[in-house]
Each structure stands twice: as structure tokens, then as C-alpha cells.
C-alpha atoms as a PDB file:
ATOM      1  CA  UNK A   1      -1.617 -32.856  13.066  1.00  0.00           C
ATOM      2  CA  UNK A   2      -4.089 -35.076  11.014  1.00  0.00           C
ATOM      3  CA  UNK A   3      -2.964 -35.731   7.727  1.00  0.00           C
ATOM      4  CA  UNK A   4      -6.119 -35.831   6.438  1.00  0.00           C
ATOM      5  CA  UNK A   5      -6.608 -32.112   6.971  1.00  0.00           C
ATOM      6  CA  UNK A   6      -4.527 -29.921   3.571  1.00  0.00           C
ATOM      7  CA  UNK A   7      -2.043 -27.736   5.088  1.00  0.00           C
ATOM      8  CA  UNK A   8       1.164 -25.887   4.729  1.00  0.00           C
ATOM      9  CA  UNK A   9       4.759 -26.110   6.527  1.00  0.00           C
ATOM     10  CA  UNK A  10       5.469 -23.255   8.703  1.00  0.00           C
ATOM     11  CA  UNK A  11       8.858 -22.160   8.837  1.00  0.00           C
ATOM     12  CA  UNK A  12       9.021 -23.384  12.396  1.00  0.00           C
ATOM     13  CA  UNK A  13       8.875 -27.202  10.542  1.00  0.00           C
ATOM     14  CA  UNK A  14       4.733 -27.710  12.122  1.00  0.00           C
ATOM     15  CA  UNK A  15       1.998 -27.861   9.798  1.00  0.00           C
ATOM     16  CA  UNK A  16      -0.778 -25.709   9.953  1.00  0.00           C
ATOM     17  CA  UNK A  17      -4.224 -26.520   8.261  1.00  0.00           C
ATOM     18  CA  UNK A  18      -5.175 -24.178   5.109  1.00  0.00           C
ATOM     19  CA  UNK A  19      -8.399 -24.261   6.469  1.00  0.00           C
ATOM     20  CA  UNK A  20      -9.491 -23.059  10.066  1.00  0.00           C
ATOM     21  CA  UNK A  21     -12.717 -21.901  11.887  1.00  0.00           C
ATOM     22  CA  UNK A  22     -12.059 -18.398  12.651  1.00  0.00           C
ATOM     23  CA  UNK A  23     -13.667 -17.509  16.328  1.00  0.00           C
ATOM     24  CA  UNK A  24     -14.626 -13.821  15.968  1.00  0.00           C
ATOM     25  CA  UNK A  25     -18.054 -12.537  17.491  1.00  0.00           C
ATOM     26  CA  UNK A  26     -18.568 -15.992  18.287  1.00  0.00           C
ATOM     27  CA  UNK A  27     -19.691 -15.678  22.363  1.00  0.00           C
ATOM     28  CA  UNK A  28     -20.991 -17.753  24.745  1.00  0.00           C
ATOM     29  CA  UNK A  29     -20.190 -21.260  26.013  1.00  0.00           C
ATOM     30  CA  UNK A  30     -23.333 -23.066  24.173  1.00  0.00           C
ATOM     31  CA  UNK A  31     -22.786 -21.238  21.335  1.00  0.00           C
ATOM     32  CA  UNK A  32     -18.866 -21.285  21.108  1.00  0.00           C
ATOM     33  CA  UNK A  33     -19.137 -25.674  21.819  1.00  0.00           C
ATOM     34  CA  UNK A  34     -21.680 -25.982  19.285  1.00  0.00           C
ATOM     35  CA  UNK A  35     -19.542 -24.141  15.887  1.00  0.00           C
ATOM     36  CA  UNK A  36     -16.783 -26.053  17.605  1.00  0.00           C
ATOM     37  CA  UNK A  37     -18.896 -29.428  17.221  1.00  0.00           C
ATOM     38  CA  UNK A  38     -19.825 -28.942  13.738  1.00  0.00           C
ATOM     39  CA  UNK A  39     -16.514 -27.590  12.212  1.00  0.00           C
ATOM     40  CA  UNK A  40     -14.814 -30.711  13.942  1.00  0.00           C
ATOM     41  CA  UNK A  41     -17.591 -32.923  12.286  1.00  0.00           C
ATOM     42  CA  UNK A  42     -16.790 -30.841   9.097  1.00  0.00           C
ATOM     43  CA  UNK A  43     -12.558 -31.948   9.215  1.00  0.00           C
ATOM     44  CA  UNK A  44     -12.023 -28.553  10.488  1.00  0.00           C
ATOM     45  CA  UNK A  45      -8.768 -29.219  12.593  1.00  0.00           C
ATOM     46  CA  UNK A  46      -7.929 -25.512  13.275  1.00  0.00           C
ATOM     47  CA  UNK A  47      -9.184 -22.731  15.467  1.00  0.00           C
ATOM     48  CA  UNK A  48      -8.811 -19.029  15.506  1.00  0.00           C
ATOM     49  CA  UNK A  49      -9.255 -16.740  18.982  1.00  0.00           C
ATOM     50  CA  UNK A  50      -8.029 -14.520  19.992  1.00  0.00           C
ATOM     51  CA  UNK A  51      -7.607 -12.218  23.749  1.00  0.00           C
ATOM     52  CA  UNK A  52     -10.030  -9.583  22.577  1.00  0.00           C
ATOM     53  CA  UNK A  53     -12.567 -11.974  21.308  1.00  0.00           C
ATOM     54  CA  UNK A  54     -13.100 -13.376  24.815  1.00  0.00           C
ATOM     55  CA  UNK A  55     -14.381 -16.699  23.881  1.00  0.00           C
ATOM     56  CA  UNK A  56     -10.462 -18.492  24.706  1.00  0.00           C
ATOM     57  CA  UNK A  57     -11.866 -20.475  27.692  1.00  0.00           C
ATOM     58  CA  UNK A  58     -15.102 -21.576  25.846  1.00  0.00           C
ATOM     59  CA  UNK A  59     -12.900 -22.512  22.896  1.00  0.00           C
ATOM     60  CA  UNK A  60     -10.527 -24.732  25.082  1.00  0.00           C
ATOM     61  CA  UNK A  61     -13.243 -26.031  27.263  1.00  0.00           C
ATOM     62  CA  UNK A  62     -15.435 -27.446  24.714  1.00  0.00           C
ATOM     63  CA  UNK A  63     -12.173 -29.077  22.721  1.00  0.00           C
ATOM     64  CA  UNK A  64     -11.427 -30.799  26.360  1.00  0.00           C
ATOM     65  CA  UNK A  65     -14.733 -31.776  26.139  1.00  0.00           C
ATOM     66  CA  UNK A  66     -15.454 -32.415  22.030  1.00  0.00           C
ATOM     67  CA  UNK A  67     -11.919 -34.172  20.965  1.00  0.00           C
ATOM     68  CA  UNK A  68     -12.896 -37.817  22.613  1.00  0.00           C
ATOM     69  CA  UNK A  69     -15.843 -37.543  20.604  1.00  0.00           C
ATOM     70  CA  UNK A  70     -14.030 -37.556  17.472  1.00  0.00           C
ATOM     71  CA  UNK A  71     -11.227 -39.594  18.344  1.00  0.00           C
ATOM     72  CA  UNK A  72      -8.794 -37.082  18.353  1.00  0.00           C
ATOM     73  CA  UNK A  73      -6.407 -35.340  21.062  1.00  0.00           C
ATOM     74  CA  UNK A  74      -4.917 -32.194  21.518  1.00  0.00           C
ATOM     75  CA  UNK A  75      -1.946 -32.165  19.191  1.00  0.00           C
ATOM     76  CA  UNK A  76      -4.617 -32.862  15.979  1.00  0.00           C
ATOM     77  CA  UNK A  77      -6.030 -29.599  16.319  1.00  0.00           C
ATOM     78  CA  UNK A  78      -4.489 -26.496  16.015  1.00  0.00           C
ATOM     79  CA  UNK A  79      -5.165 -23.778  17.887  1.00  0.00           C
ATOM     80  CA  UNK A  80      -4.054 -19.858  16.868  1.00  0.00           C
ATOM     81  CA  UNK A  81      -4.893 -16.621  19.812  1.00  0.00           C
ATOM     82  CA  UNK A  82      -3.373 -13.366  19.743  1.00  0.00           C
ATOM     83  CA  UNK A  83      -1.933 -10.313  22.261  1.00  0.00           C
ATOM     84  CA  UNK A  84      -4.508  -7.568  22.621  1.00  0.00           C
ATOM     85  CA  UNK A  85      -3.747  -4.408  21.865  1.00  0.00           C
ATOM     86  CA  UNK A  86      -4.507  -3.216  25.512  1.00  0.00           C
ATOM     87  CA  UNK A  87      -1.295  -5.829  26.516  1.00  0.00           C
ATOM     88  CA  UNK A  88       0.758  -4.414  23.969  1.00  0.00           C
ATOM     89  CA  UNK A  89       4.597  -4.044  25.497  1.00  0.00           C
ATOM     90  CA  UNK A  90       5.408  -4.167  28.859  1.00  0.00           C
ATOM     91  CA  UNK A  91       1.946  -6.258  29.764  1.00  0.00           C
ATOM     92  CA  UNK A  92       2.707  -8.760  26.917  1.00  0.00           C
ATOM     93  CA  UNK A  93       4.301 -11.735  29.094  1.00  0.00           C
ATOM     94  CA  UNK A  94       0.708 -10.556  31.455  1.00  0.00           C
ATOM     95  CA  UNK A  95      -1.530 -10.972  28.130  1.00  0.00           C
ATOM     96  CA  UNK A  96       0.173 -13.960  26.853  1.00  0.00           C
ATOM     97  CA  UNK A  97      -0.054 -16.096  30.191  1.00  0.00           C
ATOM     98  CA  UNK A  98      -3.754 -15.287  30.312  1.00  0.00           C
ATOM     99  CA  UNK A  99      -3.949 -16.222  26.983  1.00  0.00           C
ATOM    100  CA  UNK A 100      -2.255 -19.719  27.752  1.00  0.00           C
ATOM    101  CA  UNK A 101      -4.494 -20.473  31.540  1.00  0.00           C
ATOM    102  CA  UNK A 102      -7.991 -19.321  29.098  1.00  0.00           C
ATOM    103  CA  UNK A 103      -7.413 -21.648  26.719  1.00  0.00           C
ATOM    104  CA  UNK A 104      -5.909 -24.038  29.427  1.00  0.00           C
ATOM    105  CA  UNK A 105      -4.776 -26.750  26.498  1.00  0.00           C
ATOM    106  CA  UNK A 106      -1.344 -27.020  27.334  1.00  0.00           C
ATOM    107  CA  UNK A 107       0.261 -25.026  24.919  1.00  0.00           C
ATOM    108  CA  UNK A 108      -0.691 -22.550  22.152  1.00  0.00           C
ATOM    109  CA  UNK A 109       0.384 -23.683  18.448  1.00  0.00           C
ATOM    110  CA  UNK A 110       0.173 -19.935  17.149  1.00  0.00           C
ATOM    111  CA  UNK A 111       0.433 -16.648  18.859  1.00  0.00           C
ATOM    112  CA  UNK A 112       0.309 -13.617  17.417  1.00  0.00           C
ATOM    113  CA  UNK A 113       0.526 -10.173  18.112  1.00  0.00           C
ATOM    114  CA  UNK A 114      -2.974  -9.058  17.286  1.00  0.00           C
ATOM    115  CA  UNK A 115      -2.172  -5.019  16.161  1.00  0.00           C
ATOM    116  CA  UNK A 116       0.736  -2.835  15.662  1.00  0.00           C
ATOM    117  CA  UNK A 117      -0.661  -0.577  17.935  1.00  0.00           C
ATOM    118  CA  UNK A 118      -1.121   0.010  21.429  1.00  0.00           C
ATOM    119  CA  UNK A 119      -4.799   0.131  22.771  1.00  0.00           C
ATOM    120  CA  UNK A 120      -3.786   3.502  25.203  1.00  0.00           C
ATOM    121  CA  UNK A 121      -1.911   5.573  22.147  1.00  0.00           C
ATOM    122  CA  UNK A 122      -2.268   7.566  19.131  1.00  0.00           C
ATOM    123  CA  UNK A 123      -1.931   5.486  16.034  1.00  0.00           C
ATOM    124  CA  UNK A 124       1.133   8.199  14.961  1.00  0.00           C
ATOM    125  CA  UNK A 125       2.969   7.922  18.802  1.00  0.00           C
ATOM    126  CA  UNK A 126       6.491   7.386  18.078  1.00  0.00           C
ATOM    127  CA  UNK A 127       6.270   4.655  21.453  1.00  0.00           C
ATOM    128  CA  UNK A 128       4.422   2.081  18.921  1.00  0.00           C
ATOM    129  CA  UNK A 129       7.799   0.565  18.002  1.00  0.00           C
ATOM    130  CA  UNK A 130       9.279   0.244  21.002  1.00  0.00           C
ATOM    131  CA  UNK A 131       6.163  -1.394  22.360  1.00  0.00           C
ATOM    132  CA  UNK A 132       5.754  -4.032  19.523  1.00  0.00           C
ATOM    133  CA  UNK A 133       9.757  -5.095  20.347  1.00  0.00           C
ATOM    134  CA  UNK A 134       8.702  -5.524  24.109  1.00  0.00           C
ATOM    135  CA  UNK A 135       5.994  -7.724  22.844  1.00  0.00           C
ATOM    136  CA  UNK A 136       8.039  -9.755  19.808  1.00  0.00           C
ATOM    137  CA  UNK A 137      11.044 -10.800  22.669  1.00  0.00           C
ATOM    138  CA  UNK A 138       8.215 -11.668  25.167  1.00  0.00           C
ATOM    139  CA  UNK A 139       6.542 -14.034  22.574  1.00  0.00           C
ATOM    140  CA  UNK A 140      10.405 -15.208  21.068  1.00  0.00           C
ATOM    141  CA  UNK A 141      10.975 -15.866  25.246  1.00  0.00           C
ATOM    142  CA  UNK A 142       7.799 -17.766  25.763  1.00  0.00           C
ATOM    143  CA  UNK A 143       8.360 -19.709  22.414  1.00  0.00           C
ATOM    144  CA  UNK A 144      11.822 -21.225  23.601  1.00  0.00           C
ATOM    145  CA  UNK A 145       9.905 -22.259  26.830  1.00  0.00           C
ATOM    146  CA  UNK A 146       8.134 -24.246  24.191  1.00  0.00           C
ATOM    147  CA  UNK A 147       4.784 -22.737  25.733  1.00  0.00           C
ATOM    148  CA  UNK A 148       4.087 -20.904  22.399  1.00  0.00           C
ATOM    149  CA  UNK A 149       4.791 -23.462  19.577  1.00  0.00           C
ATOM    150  CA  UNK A 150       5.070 -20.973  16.447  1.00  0.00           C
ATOM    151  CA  UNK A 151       4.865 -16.635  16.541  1.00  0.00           C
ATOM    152  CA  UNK A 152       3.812 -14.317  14.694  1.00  0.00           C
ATOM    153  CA  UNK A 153       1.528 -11.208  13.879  1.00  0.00           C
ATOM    154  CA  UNK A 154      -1.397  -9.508  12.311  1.00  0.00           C
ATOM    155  CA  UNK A 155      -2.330  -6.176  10.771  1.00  0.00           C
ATOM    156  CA  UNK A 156       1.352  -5.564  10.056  1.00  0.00           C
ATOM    157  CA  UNK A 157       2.595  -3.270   7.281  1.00  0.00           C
ATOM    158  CA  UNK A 158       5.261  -4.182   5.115  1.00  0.00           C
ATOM    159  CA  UNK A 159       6.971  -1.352   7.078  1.00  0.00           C
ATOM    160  CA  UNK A 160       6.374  -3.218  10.418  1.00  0.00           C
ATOM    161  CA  UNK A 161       7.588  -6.433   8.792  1.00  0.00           C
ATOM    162  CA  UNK A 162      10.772  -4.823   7.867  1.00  0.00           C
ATOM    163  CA  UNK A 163      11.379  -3.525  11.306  1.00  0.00           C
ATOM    164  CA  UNK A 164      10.763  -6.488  13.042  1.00  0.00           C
ATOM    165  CA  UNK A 165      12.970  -8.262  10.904  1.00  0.00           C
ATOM    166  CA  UNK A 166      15.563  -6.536  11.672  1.00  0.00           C
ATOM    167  CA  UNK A 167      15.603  -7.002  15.341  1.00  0.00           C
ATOM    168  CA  UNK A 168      13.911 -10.317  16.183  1.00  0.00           C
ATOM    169  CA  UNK A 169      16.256 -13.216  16.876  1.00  0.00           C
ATOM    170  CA  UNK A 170      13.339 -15.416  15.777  1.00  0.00           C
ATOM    171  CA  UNK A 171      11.792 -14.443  12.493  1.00  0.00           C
ATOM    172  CA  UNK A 172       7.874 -14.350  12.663  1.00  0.00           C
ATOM    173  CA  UNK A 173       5.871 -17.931  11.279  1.00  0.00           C
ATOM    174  CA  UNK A 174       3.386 -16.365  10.244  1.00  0.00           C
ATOM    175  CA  UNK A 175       1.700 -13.042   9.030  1.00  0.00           C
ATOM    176  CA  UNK A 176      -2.252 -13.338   9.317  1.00  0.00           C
ATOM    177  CA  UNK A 177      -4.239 -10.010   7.163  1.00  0.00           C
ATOM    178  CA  UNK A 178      -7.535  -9.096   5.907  1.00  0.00           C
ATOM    179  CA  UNK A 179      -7.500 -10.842   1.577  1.00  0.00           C
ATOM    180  CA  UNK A 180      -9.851 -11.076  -0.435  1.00  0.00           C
ATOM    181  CA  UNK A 181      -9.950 -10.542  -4.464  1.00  0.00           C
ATOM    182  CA  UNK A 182     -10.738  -6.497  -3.518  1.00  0.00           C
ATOM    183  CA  UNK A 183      -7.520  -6.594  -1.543  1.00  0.00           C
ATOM    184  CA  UNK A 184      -5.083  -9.043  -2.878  1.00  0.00           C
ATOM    185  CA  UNK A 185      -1.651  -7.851  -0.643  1.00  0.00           C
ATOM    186  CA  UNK A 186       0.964  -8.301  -3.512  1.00  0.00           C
ATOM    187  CA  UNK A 187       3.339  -5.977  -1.855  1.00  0.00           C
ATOM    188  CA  UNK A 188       3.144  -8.009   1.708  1.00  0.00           C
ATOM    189  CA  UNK A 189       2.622 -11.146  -0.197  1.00  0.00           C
ATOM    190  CA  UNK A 190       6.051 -10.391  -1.789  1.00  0.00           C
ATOM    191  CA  UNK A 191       7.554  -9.490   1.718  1.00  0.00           C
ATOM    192  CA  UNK A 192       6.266 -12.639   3.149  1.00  0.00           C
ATOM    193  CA  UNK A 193       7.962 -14.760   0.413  1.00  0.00           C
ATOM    194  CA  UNK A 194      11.229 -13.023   0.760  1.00  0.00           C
ATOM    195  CA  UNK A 195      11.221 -13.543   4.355  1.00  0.00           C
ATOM    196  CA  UNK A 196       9.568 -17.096   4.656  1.00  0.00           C
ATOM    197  CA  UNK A 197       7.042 -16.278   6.237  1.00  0.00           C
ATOM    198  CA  UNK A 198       3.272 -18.139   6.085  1.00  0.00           C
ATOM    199  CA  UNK A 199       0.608 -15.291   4.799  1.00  0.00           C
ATOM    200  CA  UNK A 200      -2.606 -16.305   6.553  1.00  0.00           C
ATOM    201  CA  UNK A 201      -5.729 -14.788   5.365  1.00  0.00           C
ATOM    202  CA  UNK A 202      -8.884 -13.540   7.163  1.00  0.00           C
ATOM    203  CA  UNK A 203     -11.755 -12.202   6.318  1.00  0.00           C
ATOM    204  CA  UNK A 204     -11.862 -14.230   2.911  1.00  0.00           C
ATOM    205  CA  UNK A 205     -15.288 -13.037   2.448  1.00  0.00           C
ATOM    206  CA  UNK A 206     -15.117  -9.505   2.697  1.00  0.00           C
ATOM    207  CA  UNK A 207     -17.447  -9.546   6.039  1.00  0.00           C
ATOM    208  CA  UNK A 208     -19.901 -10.574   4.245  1.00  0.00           C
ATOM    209  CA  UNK A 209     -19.608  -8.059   0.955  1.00  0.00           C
ATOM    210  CA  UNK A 210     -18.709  -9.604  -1.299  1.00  0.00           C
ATOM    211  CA  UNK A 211     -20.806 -12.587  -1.692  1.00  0.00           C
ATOM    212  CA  UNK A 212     -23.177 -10.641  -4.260  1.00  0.00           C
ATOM    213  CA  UNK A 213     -20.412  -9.141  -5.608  1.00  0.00           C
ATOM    214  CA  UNK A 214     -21.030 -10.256  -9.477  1.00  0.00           C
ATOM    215  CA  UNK A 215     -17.682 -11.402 -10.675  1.00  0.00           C
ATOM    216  CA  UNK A 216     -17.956 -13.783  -7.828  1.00  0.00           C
ATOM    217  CA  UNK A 217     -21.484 -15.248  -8.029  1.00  0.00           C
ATOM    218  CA  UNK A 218     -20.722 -15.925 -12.007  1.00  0.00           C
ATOM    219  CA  UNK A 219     -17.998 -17.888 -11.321  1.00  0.00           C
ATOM    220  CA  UNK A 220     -19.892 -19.774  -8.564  1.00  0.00           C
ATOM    221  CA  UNK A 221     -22.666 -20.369 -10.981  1.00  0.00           C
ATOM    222  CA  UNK A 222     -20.168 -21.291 -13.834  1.00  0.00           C
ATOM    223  CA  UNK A 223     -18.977 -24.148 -10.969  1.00  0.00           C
ATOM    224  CA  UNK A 224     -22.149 -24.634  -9.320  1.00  0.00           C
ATOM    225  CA  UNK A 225     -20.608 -23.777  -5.940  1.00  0.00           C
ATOM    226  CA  UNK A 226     -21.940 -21.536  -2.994  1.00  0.00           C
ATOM    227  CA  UNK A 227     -19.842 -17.643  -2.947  1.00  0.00           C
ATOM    228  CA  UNK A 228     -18.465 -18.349   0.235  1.00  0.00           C
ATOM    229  CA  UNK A 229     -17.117 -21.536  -1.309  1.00  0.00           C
ATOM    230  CA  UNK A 230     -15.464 -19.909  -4.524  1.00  0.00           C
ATOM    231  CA  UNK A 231     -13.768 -16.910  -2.447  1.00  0.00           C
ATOM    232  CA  UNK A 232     -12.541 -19.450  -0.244  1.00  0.00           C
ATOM    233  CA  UNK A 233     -11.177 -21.887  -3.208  1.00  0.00           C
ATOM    234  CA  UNK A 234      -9.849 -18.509  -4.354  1.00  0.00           C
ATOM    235  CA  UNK A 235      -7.977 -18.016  -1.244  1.00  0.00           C
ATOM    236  CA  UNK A 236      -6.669 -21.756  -0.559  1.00  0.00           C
ATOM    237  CA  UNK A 237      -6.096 -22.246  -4.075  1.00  0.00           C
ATOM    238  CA  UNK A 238      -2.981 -19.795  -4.309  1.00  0.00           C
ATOM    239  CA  UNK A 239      -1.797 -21.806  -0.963  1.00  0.00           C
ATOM    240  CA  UNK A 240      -3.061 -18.785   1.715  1.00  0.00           C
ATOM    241  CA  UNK A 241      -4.301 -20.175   4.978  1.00  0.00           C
ATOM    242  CA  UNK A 242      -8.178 -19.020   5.354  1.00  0.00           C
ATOM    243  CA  UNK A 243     -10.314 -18.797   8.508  1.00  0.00           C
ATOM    244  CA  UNK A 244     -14.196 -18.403   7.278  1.00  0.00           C
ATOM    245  CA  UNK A 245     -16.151 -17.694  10.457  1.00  0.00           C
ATOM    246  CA  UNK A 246     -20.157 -18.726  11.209  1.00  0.00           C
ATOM    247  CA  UNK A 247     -22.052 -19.919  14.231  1.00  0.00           C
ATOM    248  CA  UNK A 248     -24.155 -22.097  11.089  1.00  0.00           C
ATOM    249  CA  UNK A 249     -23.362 -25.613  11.287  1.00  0.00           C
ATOM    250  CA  UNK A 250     -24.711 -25.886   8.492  1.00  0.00           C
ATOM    251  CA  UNK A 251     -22.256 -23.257   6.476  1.00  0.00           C
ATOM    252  CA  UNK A 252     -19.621 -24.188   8.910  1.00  0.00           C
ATOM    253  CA  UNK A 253     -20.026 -27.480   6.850  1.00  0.00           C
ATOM    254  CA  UNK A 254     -20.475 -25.909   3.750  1.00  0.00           C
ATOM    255  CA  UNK A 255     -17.267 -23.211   3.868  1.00  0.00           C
ATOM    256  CA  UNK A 256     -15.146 -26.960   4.402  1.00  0.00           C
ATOM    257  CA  UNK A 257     -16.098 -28.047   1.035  1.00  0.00           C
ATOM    258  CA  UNK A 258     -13.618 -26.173  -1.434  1.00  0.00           C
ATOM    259  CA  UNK A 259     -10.542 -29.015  -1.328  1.00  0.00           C
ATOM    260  CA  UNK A 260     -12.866 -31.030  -3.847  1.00  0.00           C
ATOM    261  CA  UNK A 261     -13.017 -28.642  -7.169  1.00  0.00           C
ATOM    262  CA  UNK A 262     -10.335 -26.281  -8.911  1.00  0.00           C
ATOM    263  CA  UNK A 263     -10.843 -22.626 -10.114  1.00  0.00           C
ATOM    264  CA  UNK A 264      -9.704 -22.296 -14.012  1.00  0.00           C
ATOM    265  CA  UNK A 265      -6.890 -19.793 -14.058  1.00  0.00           C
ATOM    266  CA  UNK A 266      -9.632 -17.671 -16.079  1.00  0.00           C
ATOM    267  CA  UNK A 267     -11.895 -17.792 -13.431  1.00  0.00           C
ATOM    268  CA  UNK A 268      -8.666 -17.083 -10.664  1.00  0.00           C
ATOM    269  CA  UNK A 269      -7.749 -13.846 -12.932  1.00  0.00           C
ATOM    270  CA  UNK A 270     -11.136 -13.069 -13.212  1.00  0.00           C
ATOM    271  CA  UNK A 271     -11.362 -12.403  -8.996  1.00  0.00           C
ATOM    272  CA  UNK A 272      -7.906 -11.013  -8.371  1.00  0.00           C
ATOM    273  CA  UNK A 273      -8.836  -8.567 -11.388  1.00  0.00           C
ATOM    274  CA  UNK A 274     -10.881  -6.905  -8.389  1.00  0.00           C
ATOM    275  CA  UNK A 275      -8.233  -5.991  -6.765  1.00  0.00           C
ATOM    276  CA  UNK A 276      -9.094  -2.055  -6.149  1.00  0.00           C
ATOM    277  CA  UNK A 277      -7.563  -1.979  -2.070  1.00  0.00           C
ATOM    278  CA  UNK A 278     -10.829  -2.088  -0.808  1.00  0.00           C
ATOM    279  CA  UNK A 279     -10.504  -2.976   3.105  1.00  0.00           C
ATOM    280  CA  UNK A 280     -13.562  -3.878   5.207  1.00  0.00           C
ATOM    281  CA  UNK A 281     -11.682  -4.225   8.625  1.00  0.00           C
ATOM    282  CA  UNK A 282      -9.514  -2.157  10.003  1.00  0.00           C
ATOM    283  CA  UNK A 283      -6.289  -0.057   7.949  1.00  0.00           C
ATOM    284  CA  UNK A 284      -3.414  -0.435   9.954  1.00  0.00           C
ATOM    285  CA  UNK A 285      -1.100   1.877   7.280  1.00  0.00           C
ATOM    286  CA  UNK A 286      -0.995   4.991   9.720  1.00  0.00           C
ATOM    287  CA  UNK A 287       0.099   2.784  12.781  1.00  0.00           C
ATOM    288  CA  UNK A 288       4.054   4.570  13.379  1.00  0.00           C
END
């Protein structure tokens, strides 16, 4: 991994940037190789797909083609995709391999399992569980083949965390949720630390919402920085991975620049006194 790029250990020993381009709704080759340009140009040195975002092969195709560029080779990037829900248990090892020939880079430094659900069932059917084990020993099997460098999951309760804790033989690296100062997590935040395991955060911005939220745009006027940029210091600044997503080159640019200023702990309390558990994706608490 480039060292120029601020990141945190995993609990697997790799490094994984704080900062990463996340991939969602970005489609189409052009469009897919030219965010990829930019955040590059931008010290970006992470990317986030994922199965159901569809845009794995575009992603791996134009870092084949974009690392030479910028002097760099496969192992200074790192790249994160996830399980679909629709390959949830007994397709997992199905899911996972497609996920690996997509992308086509060799191996994958992150995979997670996207949702405790299963695409096919009710949120409340009491086969969830046993589906989510068939996918955990699928990933922990394809992780000792060395194919999947570091595991984890996303959208998981503290519930789910517990139970997969007690029956994986290797614990998750990493735990990636929806944070933001309207949903700070202390309870999984807390689970993560107790377990040693990364919390990654996405949708930093609240899709979006909370850039005019006006807590937010004082502070960014206070520190004559962008929104975006002071919910993303807010988020790297407490040592949470973030993955702001755009197809902008130009904010692709501008959501790198938050490693060269410092919240004041006044202005820190003032965002995380938002917290009010105010989700804008989805609410995976009723997942059995």
C-alpha cells in the first residue's frame, strides 16, 4: 500500500486507506474509468464495489488500464466488493468467484458480505442465520486460499455481530455501516472495539442530506471548507474509514482534501450532538 495514502491496520496486519472512492450508482465503462482517473490523480488509493453495483469489471478494467499511468501496480490500491444478497448461503462460493473473474485483479483485498439478509426471504425468516454462516465459512475458506485478502460485512446489527462471533473461526476485519453525525453507531462502535474489528463508514454525507444541514455548513464556514469536506473530516477524524462517492472529478478531488485541517473538539461535539438515529439507507434492525 502507498504510504503516502493515511490509513488504519486491519486486524488481518494490511492497511487499508481512511479514505476510498465508494463505487455506488456509478455505471458504465467511460464513466466508471473516468471517477477512477480522477480519484487516482486525487491520492485516492482505495475502491469500493460491490456484486450488486455491477460496475466490478469496469472498476478492474480501467485500474489494468489507469495504474501505469500513475506509476503504481496492483498491490497500491485497494480494492473492497461484497456478496449480494441474491448469493447469500449456499450460492456464496458462486457469488464470490464472480466477484473475483469481474474484477479480474488477482485477488480481492476486502470482501464483505453485503446484507444480513437473503434477497429470496422475509426479513423475519428464521433461515437468515443459517444462510449468513454458509456465507461467513465460504469467505473464511476463500480467505485461507489467500484469494480474499481480509473479510468482513455490512449492514450488520450488533446482534449479527455477536452471532457471528461466536461461530466464525476467523473473526470479521472489518464492519462497513451507514455514519454520519445523525447516526453516530455508539452501540456497534463499542462492539467493534471490543472485538477488533475496523468500523468503516459509508454514506458520510447522508446521501446527500445533510450538506445544508446548518450545524454543518457553520462549521464549514467557521473553517472555510466545502460540507462534504467537514462531514468527511468528521468521519476520518475519529479514525473511521470513509468512502464519499461522485462521478465529479472535480469533487472527487475536492472530498480528498480533509487530511490537511483539524475539527476543534467544539466543532466535533457540535456534529455528533446530531445524533437523533436518523438513517437514509436501508435499516437492517428487523433482519432475524
Amino acid at each position: 500500500m502507498s504510504s503516502s495514502s493515511p490509513s488504519v491496520a486491519l486486524n488481518t496486519g494490511v492497511q487499508m486507506p481512511l479514505l476510498g472512492l465508494g463505487m455506488y450508482k456509478l455505471q458504465g465503462s467511460e464513466v466508471v474509468h473516468c471517477a477512477v482517473d480522477a480519484a487516482l490523480a486525487a491520492g485516492y488509493r482505495a475502491f469500493d464495489s460491490a456484486a450488486v453495483y455491477r460496475n466490478e469489471a469496469d472498476l478492474g478494467r480501467a485500474l489494468r488500464e489507469l495504474l501505469p499511468k500513475y506509476g503504481l501496480t496492483r498491490e497500491d490500491v485497494f480494492i473492497t466488493s461484497k456478496l449480494g444478497p441474491k448469493d447469500q448461503g449456499e450460492r456464496a462460493m458462486e457469488g464470490a468467484l464472480h466477484s473475483l473473474s469481474q474484477l479480474d485483479l488477482g485477488y480481492i483485498d476486502l470482501y464483505l458480505i453485503h446484507w444480513p439478509g437473503t434477497q429470496s426471504l422475509a426479513v423475519s425468516d428464521q433461515r437468515n442465520p443459517g444462510n449468513r454462516a454458509l456465507s461467513w465459512a465460504t469467505l473464511e475458506e476463500l480467505h485461507s486460499q489467500d484469494k480474499l485478502k481480509a473479510i468482513g460485512v455490512s449492514n450488520y446489527t450488533p446482534a449479527h455481530m455477536k452471532e457471528l462471533m461466536q461461530s466464525c473461526k476467523i473473526p470479521p476485519a472489518v464492519l462497513q455501516v451507514e455514519f454520519h453525525p445523525r447516526l453516530c453507531q455508539a452501540e456497534l462502535r463499542r462492539v467493534c472495539g471490543e472485538y477488533g474489528v475496523c468500523f468503516q463508514s459509508y454514506s458520510s454525507l447522508g446521501r446527500g442530506e445533510l450538506l445544508t444541514d446548518p450545524a454543518v455548513m457553520e462549521v464549514a464556514k467557521t473553517c472555510k471548507r466545502t460540507p462534504a469536506q467537514v462531514l468527511l473530516r468528521w468521519t476520518v477524524q475519529q479514525g473511521v474509514p470513509t468512502l464519499p462517492k461522485s462521478s465529479s472529478a472535480d469533487r472527487i478531488q475536492e472530498n480528498a482534501q480533509v487530511f490537511d485541517f483539524t475539527l476543534s473538539e467544539t466543532d466535533m461535539d457540535r456534529l455528533s450532538a446530531s445524533d437523533c438515529g436518523q438513517r437514509y439507507c436501508w435499516d437492517p434492525s428487523e433482519v432475524a
